[in-house]
Protein backbone atom coordinates (compact mmCIF):
# COMPACT_ATOMS: atom_id res chain seq x y z
CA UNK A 1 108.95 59.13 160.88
CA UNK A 2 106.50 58.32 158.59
CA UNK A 3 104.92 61.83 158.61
CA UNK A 4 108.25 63.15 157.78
CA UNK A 5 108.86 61.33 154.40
CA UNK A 6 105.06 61.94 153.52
CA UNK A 7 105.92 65.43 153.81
CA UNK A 8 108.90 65.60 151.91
CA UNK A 9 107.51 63.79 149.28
CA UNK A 10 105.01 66.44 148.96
CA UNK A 11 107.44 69.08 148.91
CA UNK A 12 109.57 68.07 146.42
CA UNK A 13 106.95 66.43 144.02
CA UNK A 14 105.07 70.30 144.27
CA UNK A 15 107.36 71.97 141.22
CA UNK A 16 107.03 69.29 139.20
CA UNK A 17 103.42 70.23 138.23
CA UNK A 18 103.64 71.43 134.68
CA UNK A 19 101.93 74.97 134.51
CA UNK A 20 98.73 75.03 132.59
CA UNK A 21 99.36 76.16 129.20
CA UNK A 22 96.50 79.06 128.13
CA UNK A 23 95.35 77.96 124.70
CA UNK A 24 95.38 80.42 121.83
CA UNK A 25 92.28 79.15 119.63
CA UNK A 26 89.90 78.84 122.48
CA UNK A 27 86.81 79.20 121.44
CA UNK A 28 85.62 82.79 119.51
CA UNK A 29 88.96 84.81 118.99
CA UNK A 30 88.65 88.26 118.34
CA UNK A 31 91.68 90.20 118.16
CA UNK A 32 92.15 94.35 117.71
CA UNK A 33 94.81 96.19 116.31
CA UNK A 34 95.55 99.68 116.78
CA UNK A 35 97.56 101.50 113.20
CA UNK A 36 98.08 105.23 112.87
CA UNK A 37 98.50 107.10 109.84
CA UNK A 38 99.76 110.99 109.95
CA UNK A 39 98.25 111.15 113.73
CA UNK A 40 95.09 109.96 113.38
CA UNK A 41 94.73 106.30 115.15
CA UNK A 42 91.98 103.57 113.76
CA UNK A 43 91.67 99.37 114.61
CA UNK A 44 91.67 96.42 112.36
CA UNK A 45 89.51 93.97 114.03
CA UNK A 46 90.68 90.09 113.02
CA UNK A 47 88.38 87.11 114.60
CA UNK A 48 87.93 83.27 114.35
CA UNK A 49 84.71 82.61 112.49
CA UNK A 50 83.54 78.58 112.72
CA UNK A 51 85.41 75.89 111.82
CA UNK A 52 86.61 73.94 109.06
CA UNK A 53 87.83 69.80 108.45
CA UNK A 54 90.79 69.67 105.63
CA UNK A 55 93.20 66.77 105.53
CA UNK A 56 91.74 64.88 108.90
CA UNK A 57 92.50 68.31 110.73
CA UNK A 58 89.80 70.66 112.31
CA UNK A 59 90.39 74.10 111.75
CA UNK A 60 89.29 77.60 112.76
CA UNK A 61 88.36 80.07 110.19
CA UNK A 62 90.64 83.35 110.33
CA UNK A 63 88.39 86.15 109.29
CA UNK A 64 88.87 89.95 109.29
CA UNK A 65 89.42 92.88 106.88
CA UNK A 66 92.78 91.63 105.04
CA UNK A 67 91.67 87.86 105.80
CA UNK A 68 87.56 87.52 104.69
CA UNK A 69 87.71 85.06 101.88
CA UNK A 70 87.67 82.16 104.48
CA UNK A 71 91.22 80.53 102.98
CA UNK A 72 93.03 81.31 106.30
CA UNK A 73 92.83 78.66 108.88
CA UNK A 74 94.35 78.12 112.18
CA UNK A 75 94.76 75.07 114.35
CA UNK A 76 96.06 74.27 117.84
CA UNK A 77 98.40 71.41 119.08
CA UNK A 78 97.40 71.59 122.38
CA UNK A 79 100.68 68.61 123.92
CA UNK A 80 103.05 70.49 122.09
CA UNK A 81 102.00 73.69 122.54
CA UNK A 82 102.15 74.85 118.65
CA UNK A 83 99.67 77.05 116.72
CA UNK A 84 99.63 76.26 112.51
CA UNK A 85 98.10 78.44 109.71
CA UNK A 86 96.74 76.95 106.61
CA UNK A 87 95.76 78.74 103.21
CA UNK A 88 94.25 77.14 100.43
CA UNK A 89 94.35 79.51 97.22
CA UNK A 90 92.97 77.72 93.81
CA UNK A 91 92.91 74.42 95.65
CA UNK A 92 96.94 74.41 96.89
CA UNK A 93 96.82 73.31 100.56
CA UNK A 94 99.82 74.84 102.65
CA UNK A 95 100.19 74.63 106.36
CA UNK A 96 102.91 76.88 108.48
CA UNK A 97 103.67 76.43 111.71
CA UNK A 98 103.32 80.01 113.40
CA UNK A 99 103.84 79.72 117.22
CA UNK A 100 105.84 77.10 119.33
CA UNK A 101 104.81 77.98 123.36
CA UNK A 102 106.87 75.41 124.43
CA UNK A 103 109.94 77.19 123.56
CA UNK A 104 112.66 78.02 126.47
CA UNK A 105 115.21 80.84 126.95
CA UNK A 106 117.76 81.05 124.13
CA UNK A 107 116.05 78.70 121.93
CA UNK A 108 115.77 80.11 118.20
CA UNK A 109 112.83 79.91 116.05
CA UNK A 110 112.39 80.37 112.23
CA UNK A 111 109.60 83.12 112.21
CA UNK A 112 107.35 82.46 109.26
CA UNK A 113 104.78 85.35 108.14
CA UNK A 114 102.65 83.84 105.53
CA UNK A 115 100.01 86.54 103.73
CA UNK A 116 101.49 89.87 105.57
CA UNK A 117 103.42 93.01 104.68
CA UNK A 118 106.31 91.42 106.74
CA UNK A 119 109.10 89.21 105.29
CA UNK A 120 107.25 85.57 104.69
CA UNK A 121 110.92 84.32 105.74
CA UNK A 122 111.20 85.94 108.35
CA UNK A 123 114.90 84.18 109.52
CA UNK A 124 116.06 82.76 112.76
CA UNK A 125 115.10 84.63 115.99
CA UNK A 126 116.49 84.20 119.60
CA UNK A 127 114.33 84.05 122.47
CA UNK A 128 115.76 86.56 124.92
CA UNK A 129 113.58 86.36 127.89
CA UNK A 130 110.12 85.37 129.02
CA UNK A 131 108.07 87.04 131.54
CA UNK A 132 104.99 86.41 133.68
CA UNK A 133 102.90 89.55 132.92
CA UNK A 134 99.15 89.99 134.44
CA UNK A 135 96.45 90.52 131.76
CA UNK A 136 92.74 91.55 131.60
CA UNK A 137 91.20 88.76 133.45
CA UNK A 138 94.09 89.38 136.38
CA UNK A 139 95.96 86.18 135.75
CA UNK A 140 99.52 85.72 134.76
CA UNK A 141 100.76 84.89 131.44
CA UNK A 142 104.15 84.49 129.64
CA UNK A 143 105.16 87.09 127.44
CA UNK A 144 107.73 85.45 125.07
CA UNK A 145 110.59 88.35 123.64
CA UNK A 146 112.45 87.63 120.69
CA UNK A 147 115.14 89.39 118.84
CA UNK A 148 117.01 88.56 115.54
CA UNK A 149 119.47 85.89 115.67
CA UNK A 150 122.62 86.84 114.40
CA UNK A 151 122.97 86.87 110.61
CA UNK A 152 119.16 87.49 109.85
CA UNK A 153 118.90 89.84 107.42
CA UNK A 154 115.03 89.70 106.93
CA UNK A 155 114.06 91.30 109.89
CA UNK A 156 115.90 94.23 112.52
CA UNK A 157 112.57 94.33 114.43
CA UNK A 158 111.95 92.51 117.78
CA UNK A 159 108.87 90.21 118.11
CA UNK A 160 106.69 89.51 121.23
CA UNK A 161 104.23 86.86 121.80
CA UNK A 162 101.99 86.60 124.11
CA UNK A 163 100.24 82.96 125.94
CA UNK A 164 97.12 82.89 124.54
CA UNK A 165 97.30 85.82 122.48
CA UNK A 166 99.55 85.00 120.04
CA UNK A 167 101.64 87.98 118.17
CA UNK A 168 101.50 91.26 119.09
CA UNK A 169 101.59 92.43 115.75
CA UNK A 170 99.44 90.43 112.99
CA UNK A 171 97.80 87.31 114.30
CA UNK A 172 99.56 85.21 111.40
CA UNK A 173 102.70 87.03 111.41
CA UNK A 174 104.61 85.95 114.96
CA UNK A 175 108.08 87.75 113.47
CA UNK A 176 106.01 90.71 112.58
CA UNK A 177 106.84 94.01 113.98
CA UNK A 178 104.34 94.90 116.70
CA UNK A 179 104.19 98.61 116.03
CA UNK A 180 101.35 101.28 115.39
CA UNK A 181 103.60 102.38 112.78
CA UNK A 182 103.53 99.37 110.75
CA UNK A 183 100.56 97.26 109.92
CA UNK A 184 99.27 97.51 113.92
CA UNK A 185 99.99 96.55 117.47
CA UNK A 186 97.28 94.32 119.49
CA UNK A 187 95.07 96.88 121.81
CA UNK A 188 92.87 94.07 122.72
CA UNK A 189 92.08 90.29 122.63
CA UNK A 190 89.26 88.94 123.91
CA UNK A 191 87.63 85.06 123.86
CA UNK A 192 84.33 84.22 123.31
CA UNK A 193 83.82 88.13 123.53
CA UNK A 194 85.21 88.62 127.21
CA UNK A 195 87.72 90.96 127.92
CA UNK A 196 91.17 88.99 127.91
CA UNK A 197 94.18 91.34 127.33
CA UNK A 198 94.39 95.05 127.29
CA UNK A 199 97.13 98.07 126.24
CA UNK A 200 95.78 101.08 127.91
CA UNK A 201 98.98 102.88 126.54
CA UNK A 202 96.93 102.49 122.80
CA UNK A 203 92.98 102.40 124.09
CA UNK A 204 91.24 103.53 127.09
CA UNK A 205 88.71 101.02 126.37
CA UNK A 206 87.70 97.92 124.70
CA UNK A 207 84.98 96.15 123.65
CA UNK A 208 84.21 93.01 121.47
CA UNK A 209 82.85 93.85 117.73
CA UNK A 210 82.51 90.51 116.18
CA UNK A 211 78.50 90.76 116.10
CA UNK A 212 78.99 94.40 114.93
CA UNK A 213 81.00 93.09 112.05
CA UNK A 214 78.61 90.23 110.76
CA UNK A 215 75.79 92.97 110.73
CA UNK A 216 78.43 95.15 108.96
CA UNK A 217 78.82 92.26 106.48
CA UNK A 218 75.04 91.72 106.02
CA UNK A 219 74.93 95.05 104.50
CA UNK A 220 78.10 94.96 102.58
CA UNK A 221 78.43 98.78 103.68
CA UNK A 222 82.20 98.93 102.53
CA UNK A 223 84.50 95.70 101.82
CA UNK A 224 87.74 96.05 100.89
CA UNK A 225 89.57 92.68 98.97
CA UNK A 226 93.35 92.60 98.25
CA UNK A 227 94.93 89.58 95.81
CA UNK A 228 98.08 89.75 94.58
CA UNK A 229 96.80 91.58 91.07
CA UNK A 230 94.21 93.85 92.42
CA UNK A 231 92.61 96.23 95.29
CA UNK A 232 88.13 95.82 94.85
CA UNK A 233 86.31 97.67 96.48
CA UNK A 234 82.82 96.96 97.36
CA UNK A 235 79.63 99.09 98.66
CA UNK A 236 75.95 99.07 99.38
CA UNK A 237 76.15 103.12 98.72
CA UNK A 238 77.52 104.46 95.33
CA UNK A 239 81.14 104.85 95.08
CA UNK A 240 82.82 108.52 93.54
CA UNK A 241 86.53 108.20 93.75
CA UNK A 242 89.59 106.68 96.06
CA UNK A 243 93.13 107.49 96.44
CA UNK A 244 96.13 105.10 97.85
CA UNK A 245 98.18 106.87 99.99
CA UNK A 246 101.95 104.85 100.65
CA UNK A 247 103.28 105.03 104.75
CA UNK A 248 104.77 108.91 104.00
CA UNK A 249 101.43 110.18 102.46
CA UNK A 250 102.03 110.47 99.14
CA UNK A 251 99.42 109.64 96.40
CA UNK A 252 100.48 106.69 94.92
CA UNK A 253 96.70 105.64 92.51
CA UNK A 254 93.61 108.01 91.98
CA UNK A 255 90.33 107.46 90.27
CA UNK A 256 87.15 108.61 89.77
CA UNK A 257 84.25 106.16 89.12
CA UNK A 258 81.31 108.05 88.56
CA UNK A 259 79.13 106.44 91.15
CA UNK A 260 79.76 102.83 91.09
CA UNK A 261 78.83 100.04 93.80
CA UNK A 262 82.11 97.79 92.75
CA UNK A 263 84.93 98.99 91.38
CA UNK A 264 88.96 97.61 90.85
CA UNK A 265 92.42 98.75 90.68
CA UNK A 266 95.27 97.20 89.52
CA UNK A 267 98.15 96.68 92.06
CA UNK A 268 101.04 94.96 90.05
CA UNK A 269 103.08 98.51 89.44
CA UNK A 270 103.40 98.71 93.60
CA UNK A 271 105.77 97.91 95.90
CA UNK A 272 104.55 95.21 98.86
CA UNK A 273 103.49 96.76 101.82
CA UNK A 274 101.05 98.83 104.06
CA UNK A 275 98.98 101.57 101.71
CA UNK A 276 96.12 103.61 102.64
CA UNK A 277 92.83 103.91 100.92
CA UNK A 278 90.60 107.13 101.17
CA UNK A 279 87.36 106.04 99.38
CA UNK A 280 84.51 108.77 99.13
CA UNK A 281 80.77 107.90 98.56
CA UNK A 282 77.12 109.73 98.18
CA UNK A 283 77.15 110.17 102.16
CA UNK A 284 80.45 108.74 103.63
CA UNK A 285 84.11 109.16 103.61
CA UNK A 286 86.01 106.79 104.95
CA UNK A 287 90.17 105.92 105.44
CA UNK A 288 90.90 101.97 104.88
CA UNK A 289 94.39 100.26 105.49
CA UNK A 290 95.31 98.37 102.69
CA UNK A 291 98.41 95.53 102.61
CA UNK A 292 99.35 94.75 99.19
CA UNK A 293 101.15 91.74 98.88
């Protein structure tokens, strides 16, 4: 008898152990998104770079093209399951909360998409379904869907997140549409520069750049920096001219600078939104994305 009751014990304890949660900041995050632009594809590379105490709170540093004058931090709650982004701009703290994992089937959420082309009030979305979905390193993770609650008139775009991923559109912009259309759709994600999830539909192959970036950075070969007054531009070769190009490829600025190394254009005539830069040098041309906000 006693056998019996040890074993039904065990049985019905068994699916009360919690599943383990995958953190999101574990870690080096790295994160790659994959925009188009009249059918040519490129990737915006995003990545945690150190950390950073403010207000008792340890922080990672969100770095990346849109994202490199280290005011965009991100912390974990790891009990509760919740991701936060902080800014600090001319020494005004904010913190948002960005992600709640914890979150159960028909639950809404106020999607909040501080510093991105999308809607910063985002409005009330429903979570419609969550699915166990095999990534990279062959394990399962949730995959949280979410649609517009009824009434939101901020957003007609679905959102995804993903367990330890975060958005599949901009890291700090969970109700952002995760499109290669828009301003991109996570290709890859990887921590502490292994290989953690994949979209073979957008890449056939991934691999980490973070260390290509700093050495990028070193150089200052081309650094693009958007406020909300200007577009600067930035190179270690001499600048001749750029042109802004809106979504539909029309010419929306032009100049030529006469071989410069820094060089600025105001930005408070145009709309908010995803623009792209063509900048030409001495001995490069390059194609930028540029999110005016």
């Amino acid at each position: 008898m006693k056998y019996v009751i040890l074993f039904f014990c065990f049985l019905v304890a068994t699916p009360m152990i919690p599943q383990d949660y995958t953190p999101m900041l574990a870690g080096t995050n790295e994160w790659h998104l994959t925009y188009c632009f009249e059918g040519d594809c490129s990737e915006d590379v995003y990545y945690t770079d150190g950390e950073m105490e403010v207000q008792g709170n340890i922080y990672k540093v969100l770095d990346g093209y849109h994202y490199i004058s280290r005011e965009f931090l991100l912390r974990e709650e790891l009990e509760e399951k919740q991701v936060y982004l902080a800014t600090i701009f001319g020494g005004v703290f904010r913190e948002y909360l960005l992600y709640d994992f914890s979150l159960v089937i028909g639950d809404e959420f106020e999607m909040t998409n501080p510093i991105t082309p999308f809607p910063e009030d985002g409005g009330m979305f429903t979570l419609d379904d969550i699915q166990m979905v095999a990534l990279a390193d062959g394990n399962l993770y949730k995959h949280y869907y979410f649609s517009p609650s009824p009434g939101n008139t901020a957003s007609t775009w679905n959102a995804i997140w993903v367990e330890g991923v975060g958005s599949l559109s901009l890291p700090n912009a969970p109700g952002g549409d995760p499109s290669t259309t828009s301003a991109g759709r996570v290709s890859c994600a990887f921590r502490n520069g292994a290989i953690f999830y994949t979209d073979f539909e957008l890449v056939e192959d991934c691999a980490p750049t973070v260390l290509a970036i700093a050495d990028q950075k070193s150089e200052h070969e081309l650094i693009i920096i958007t406020t909300q007054e200007t577009i600067t531009i930035k190179s270690h070769q001499a600048i001749l001219n750029y042109k802004l190009f809106d979504t539909s490829g029309k010419v929306v600025a032009s100049n030529n600078v006469n071989r410069v190394y820094e060089t600025s254009m105001e930005t408070a005539s145009l709309r908010k939104g995803i623009y792209f830069m063509k900048i030409k040098g001495d001995t490069f041309i390059k194609m930028e994305k540029v999110i005016i906000r």
